[in-house]
N, C-alpha and C. Protein backbone atom coordinates (compact mmCIF):
# COMPACT_ATOMS: atom_id res chain seq x y z
N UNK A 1 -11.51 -6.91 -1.78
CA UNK A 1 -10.17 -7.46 -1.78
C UNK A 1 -9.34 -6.86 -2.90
N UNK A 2 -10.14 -6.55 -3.79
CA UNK A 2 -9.07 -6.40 -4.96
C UNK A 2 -8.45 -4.49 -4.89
N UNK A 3 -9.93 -3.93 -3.76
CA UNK A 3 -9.48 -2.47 -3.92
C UNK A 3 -8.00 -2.36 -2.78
N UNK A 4 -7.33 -3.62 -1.79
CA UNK A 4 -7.01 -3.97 -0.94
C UNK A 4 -5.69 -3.98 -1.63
N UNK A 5 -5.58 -4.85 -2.83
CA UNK A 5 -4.36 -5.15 -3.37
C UNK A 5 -3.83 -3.91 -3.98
N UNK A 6 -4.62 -3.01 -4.62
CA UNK A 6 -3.91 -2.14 -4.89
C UNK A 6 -3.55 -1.18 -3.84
N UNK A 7 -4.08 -1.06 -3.32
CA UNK A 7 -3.44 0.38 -1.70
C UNK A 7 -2.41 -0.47 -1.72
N UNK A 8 -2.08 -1.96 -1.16
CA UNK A 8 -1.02 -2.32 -0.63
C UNK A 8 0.23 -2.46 -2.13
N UNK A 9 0.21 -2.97 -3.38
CA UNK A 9 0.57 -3.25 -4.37
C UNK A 9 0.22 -2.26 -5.35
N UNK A 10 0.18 -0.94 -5.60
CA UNK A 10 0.00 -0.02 -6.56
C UNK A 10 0.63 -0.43 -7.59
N UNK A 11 1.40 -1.30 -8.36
CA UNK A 11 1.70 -1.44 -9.45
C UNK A 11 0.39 -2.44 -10.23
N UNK A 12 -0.17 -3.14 -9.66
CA UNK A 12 -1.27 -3.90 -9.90
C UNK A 12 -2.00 -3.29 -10.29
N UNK A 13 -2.58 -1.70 -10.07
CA UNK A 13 -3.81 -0.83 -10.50
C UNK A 13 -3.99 -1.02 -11.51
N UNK A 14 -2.86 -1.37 -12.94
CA UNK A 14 -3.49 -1.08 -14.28
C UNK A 14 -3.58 -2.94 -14.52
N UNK A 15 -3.56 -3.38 -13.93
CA UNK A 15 -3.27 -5.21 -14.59
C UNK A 15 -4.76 -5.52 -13.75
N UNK A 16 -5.07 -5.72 -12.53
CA UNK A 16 -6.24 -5.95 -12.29
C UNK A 16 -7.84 -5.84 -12.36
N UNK A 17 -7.75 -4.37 -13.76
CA UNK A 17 -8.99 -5.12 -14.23
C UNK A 17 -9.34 -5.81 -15.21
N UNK A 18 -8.42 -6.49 -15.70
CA UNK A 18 -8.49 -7.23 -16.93
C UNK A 18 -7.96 -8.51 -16.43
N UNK A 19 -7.80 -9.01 -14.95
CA UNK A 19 -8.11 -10.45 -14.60
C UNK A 19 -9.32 -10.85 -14.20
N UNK A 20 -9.85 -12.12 -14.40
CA UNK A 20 -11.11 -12.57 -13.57
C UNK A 20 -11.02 -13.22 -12.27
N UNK A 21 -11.73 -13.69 -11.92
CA UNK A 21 -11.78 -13.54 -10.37
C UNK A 21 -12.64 -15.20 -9.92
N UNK A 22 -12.09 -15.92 -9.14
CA UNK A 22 -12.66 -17.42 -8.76
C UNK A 22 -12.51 -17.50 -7.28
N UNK A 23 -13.01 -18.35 -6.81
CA UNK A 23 -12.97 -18.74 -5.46
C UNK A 23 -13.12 -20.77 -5.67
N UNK A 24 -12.33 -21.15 -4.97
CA UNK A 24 -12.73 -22.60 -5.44
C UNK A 24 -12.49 -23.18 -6.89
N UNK A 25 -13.30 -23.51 -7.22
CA UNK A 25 -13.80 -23.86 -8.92
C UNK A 25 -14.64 -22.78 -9.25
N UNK A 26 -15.04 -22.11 -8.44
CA UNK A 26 -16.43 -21.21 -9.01
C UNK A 26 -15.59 -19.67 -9.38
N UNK A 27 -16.26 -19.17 -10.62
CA UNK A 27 -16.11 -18.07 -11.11
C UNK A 27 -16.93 -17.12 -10.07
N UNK A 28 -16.31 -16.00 -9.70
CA UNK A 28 -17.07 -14.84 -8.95
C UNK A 28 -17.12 -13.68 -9.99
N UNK A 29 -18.09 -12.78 -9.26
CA UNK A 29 -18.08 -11.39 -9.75
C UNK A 29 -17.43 -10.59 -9.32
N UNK A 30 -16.90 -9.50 -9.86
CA UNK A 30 -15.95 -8.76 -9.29
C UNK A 30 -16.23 -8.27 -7.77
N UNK A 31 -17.91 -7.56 -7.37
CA UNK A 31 -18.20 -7.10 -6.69
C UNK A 31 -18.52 -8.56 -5.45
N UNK A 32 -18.57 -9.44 -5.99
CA UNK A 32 -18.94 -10.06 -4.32
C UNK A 32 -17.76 -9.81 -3.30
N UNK A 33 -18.67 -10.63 -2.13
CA UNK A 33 -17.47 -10.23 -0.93
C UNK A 33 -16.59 -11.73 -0.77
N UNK A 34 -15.87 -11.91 -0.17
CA UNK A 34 -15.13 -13.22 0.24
C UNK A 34 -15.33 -13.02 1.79
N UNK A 35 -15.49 -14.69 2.39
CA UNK A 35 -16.14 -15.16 3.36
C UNK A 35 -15.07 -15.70 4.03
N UNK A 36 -14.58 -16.04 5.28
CA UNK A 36 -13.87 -16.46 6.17
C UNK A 36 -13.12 -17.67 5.36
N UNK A 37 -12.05 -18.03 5.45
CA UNK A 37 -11.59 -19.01 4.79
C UNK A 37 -11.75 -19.46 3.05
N UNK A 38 -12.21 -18.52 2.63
CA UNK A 38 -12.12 -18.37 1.07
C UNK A 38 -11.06 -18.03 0.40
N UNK A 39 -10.37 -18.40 -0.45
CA UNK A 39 -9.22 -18.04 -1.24
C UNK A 39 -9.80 -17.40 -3.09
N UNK A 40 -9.09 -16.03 -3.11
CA UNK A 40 -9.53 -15.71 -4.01
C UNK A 40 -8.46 -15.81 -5.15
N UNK A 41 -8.37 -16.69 -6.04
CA UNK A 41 -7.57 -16.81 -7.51
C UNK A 41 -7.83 -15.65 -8.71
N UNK A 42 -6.94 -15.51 -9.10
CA UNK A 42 -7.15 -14.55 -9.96
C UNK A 42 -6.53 -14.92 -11.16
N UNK A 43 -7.53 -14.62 -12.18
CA UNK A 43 -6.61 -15.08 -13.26
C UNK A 43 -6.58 -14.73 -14.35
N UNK A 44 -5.49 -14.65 -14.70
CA UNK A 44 -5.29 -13.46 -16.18
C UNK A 44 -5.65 -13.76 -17.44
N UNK A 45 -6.01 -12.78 -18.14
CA UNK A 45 -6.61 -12.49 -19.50
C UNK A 45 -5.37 -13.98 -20.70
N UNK A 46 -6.17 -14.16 -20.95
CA UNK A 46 -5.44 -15.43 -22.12
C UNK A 46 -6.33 -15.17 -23.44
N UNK A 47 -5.31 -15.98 -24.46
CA UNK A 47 -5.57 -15.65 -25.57
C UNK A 47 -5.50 -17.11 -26.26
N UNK A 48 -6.25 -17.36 -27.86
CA UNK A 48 -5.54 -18.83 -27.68
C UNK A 48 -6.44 -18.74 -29.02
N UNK A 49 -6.11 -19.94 -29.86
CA UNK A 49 -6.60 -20.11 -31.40
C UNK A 49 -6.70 -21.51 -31.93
């Protein structure tokens, strides 16, 4: 999915690998696949003190 967003969204190439990646509540790995009716969240690098 994510090699998906960039063909379609090329400005994303340099921002998407420095988001992580969830489905649900659950944290994924970059490399899994997404399954019929799965929504994949993405979410960006934060900072905080």
């Amino acid at each position: 999915m994510l090699q998906a967003l960039i063909e379609h969204y090329p400005a994303l190439s340099d921002q998407l690998p420095r988001v992580a990646c969830a489905v649900g509540d659950a944290m994924r790995a970059r490399q899994d696949y997404l399954y019929g009716g799965e929504t994949l969240v993405l979410l960006p690098p934060v900072s905080g003190g």
